[in-house]
Protein backbone atom coordinates (compact mmCIF):
# COMPACT_ATOMS: atom_id res chain seq x y z
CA UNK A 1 0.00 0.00 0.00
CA UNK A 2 1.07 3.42 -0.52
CA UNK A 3 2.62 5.89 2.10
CA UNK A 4 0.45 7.95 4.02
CA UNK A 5 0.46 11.43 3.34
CA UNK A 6 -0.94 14.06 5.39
CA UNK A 7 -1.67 17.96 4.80
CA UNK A 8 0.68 19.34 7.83
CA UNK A 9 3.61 16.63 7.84
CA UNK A 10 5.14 17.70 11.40
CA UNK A 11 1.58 17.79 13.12
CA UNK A 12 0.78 14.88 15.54
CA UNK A 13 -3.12 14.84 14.53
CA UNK A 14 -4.36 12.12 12.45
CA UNK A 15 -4.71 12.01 8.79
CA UNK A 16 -8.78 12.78 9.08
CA UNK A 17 -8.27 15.55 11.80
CA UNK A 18 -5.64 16.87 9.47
CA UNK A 19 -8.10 16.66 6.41
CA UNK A 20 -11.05 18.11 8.37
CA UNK A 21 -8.45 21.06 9.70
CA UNK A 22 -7.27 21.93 6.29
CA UNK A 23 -10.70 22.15 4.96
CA UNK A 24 -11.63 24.54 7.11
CA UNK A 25 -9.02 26.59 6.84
CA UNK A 26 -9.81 27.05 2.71
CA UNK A 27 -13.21 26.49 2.75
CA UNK A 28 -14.20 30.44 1.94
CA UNK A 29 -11.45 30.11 -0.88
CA UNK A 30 -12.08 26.44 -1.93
CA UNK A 31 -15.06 26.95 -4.70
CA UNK A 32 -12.91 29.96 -6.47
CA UNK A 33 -9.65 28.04 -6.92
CA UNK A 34 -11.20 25.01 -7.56
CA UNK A 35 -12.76 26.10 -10.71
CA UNK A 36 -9.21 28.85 -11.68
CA UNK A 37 -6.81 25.62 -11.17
CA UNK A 38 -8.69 23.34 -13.24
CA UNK A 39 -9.36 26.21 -15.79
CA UNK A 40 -12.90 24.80 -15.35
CA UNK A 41 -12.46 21.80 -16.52
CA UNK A 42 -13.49 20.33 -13.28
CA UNK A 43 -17.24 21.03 -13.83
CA UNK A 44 -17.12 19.06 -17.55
CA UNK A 45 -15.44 16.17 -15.18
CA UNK A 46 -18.32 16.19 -12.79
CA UNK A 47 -21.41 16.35 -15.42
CA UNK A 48 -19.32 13.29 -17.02
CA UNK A 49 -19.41 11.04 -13.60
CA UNK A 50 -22.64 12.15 -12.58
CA UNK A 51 -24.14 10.77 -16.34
CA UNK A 52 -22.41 7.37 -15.08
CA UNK A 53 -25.90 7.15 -12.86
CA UNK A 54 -28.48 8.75 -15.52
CA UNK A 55 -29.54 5.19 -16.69
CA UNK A 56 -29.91 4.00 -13.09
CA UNK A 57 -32.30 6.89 -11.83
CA UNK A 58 -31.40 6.39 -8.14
CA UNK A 59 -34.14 8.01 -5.79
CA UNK A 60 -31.93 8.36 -2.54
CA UNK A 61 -27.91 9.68 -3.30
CA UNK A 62 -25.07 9.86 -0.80
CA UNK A 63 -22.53 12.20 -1.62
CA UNK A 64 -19.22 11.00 0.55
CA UNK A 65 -17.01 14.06 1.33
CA UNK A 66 -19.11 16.51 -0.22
CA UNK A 67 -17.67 19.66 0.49
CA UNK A 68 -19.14 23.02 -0.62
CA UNK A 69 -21.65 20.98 -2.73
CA UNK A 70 -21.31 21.52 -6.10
CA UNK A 71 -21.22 17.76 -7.03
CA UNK A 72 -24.56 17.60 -5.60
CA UNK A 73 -26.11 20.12 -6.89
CA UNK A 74 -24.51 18.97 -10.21
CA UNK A 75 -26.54 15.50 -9.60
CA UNK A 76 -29.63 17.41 -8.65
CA UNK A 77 -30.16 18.88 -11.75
CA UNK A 78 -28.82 16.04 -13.87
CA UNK A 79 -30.41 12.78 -11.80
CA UNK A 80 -33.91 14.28 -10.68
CA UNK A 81 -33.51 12.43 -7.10
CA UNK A 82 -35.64 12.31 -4.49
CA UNK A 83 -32.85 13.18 -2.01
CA UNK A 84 -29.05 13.37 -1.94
CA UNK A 85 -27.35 13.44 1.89
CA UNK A 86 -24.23 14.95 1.60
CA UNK A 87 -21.76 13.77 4.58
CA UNK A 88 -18.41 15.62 5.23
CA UNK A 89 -16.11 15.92 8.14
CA UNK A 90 -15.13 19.51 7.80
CA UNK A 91 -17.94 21.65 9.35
CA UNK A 92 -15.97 25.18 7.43
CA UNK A 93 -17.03 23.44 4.00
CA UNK A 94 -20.48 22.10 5.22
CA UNK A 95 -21.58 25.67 5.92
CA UNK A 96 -20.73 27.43 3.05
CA UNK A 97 -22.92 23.79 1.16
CA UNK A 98 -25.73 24.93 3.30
CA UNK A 99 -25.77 28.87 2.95
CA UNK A 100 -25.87 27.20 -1.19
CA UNK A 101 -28.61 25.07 -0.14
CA UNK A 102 -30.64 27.53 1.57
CA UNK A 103 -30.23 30.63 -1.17
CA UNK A 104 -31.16 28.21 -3.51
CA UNK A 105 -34.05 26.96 -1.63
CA UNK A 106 -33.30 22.96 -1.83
CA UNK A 107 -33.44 21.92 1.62
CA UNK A 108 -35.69 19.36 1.02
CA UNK A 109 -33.54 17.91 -1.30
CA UNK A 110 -30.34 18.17 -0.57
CA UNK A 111 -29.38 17.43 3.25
CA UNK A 112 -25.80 17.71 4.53
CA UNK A 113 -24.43 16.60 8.12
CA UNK A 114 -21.12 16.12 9.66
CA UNK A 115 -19.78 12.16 9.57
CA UNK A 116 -16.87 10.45 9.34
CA UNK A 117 -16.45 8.86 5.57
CA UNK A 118 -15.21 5.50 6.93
CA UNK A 119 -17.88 5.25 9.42
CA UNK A 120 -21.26 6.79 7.83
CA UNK A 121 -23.54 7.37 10.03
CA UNK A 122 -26.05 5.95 8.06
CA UNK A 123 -28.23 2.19 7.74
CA UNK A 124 -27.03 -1.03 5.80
CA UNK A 125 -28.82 -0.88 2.34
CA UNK A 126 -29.84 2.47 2.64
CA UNK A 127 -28.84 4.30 -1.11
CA UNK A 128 -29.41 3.73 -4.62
CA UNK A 129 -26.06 5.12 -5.42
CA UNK A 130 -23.08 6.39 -3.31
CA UNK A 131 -20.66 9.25 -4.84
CA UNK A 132 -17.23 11.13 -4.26
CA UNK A 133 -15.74 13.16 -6.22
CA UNK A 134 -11.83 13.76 -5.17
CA UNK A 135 -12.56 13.14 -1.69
CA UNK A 136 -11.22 9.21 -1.37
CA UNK A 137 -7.62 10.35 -1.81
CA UNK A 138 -8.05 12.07 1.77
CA UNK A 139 -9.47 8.62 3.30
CA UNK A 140 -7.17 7.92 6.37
CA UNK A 141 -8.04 4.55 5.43
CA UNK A 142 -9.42 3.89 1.70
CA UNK A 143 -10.29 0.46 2.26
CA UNK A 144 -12.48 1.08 4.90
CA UNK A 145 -14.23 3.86 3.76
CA UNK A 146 -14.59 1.79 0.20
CA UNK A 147 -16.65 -1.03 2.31
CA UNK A 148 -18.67 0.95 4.19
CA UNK A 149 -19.72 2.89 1.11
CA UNK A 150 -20.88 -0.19 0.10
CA UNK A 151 -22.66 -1.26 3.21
CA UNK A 152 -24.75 1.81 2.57
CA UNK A 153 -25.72 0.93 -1.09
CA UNK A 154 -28.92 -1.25 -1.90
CA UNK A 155 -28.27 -4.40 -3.63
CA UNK A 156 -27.67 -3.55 -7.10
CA UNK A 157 -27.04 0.38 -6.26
CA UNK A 158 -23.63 1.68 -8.02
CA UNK A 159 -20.72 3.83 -6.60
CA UNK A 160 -19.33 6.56 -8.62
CA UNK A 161 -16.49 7.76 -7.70
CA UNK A 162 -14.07 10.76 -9.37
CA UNK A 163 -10.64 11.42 -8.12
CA UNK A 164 -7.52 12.51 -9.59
CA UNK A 165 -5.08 10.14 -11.35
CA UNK A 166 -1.48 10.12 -12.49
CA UNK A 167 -1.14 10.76 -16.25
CA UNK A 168 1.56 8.17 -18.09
CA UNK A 169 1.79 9.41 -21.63
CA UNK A 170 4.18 12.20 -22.76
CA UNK A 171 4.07 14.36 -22.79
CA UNK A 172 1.22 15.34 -20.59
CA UNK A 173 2.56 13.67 -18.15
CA UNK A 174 5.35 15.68 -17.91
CA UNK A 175 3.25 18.94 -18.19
CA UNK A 176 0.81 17.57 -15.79
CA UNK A 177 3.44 17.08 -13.03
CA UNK A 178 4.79 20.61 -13.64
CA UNK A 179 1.42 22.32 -13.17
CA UNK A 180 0.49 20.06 -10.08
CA UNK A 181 4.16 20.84 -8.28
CA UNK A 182 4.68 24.45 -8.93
CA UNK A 183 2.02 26.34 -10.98
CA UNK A 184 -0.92 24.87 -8.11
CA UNK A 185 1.29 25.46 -5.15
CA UNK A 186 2.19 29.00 -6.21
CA UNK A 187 -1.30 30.37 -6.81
CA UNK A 188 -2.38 28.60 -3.69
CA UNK A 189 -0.35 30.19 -1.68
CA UNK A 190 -1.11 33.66 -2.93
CA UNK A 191 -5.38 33.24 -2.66
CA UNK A 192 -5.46 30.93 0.17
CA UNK A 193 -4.51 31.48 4.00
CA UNK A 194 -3.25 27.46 3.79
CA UNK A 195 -0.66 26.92 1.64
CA UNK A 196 0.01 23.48 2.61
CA UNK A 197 -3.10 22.73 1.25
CA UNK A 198 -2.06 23.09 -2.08
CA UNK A 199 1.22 21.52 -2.00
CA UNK A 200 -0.62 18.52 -0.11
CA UNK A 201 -2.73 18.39 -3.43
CA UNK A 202 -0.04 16.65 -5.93
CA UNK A 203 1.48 14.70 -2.44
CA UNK A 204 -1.60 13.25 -2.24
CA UNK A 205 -2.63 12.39 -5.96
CA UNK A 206 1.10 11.18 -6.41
CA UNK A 207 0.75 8.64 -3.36
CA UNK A 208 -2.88 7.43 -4.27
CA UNK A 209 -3.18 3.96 -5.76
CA UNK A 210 -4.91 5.16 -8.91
CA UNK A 211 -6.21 3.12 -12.41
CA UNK A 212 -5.86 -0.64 -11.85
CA UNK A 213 -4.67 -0.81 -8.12
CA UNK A 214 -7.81 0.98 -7.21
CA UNK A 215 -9.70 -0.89 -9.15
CA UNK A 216 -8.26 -3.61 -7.32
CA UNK A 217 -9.08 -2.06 -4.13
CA UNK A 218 -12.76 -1.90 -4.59
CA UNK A 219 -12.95 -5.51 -5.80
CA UNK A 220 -11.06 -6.77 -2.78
CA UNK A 221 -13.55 -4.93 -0.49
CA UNK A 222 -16.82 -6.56 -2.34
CA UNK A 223 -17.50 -4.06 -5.67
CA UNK A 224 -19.12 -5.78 -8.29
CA UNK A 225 -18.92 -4.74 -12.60
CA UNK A 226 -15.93 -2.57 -11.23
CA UNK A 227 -14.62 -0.45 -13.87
CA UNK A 228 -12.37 2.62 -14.55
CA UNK A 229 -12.64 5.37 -17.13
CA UNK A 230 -9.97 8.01 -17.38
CA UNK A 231 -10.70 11.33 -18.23
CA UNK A 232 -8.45 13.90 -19.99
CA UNK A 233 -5.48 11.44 -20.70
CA UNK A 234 -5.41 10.62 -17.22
CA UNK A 235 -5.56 13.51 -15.83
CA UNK A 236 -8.75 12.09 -13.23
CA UNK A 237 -10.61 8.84 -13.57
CA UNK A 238 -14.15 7.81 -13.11
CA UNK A 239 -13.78 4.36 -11.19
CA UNK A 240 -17.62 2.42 -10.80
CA UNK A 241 -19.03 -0.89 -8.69
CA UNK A 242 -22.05 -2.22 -8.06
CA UNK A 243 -23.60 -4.07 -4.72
């Protein structure tokens, strides 16, 4: 298994209390450089996981790490669910999902709480379909937040699940690694008050048992049809499974 890598390196505090700490701390600043670092790609990347589910029509979504929300609100507007509970552990990005949620008047819809992502606090068999989109790269433990996503799902419910990968061809590769390691690190230290944050970014993606070995992962914790689709030469990956 890959090394662990954590946000603040010299801190004592776990990898989720780091996680949920460093969240907080760019929360106000997350949405804005989300969107300017990926040039906006990142919103064509979402649209494209959240169609993985359109055939399924799954009344009752969990979003797993969910942020500021605008996965969910992606999958609102694509899916047509019932309900989507969004479940994050850092209360900073929570609130700014909920001052969304209530200016856009989709409370009923769209629920977020605090919870740990390796130990929902949620029923066995309780969701037609689990998501995450670049949140299982900050699991403290991906293998058992993979299994309990799927002791959430219904039988036959699907995971989707969009995270970052490690390009191989040149020479975007190449290209890739340069923007990740000094052009993201740079401009997050000049808009956000956590630097760290955005040098943990490539740490993180560059430790992270992406294509095949993740694959692998979510077989060996019970993922059926498992499947991975990269996106943008590799640039992120849509991995699936079904209960």
């Amino acid at each position: 298994m890959s090394k662990t890598v954590t946000p603040y390196q010299h801190d004592d505090a776990t990898k989720k209390e780091q996680v949920a700490d460093m969240f907080n701390n760019i929360a106000k600043t997350y949405d804005f450089l989300n969107h300017f670092l990926s040039l906006g790609i990142d919103v064509i990347w979402r649209k494209i996981a959240i169609n993985e589910l359109k055939k399924d029509k799954p009344a009752r979504v969990l979003d797993v790490a969910t942020g500021t929300g605008d996965f969910a609100f992606e999958a609102l507007n694509i899916l047509k669910p019932e309900k989507i509970v969004g479940v994050d552990i850092s209360q900073g990005m929570l609130d700014i999902a909920q001052q969304k949620i209530n200016k856009r008047r989709l409370s009923d819809k769209y629920e977020v709480k605090l919870g740990d992502s390796e130990k929902l606090p949620f029923e066995a068999d309780e969701f037609n379909a689990v998501t995450v989109a670049y949140g299982v790269r900050n699991f403290e433990n991906l293998e058992a937040g993979l299994a309990d996503m799927l002791r959430v799902l219904k039988p036959g419910g699907k995971a989707v699940i969009l995270e970052f990968s490690k390009p191989r061809a040149f020479p975007i590769k190449q290209l890739y690694n340069f923007y990740f390691n000094y052009v993201t690190p740079g401009i997050g230290k000049i808009f956000s008050k956590d630097a760290r944050a955005y040098t943990y970014l490539p740490e993180s993606v560059a430790a992270f048992p992406d294509g095949r070995d993740f694959v692998a992962l979510m077989d060996k914790v019970g993922f059926k049809n498992t499947k991975n689709r990269p996106l943008a030469f590799g640039i992120c990956s849509i991995y699936t499974g079904v209960k």
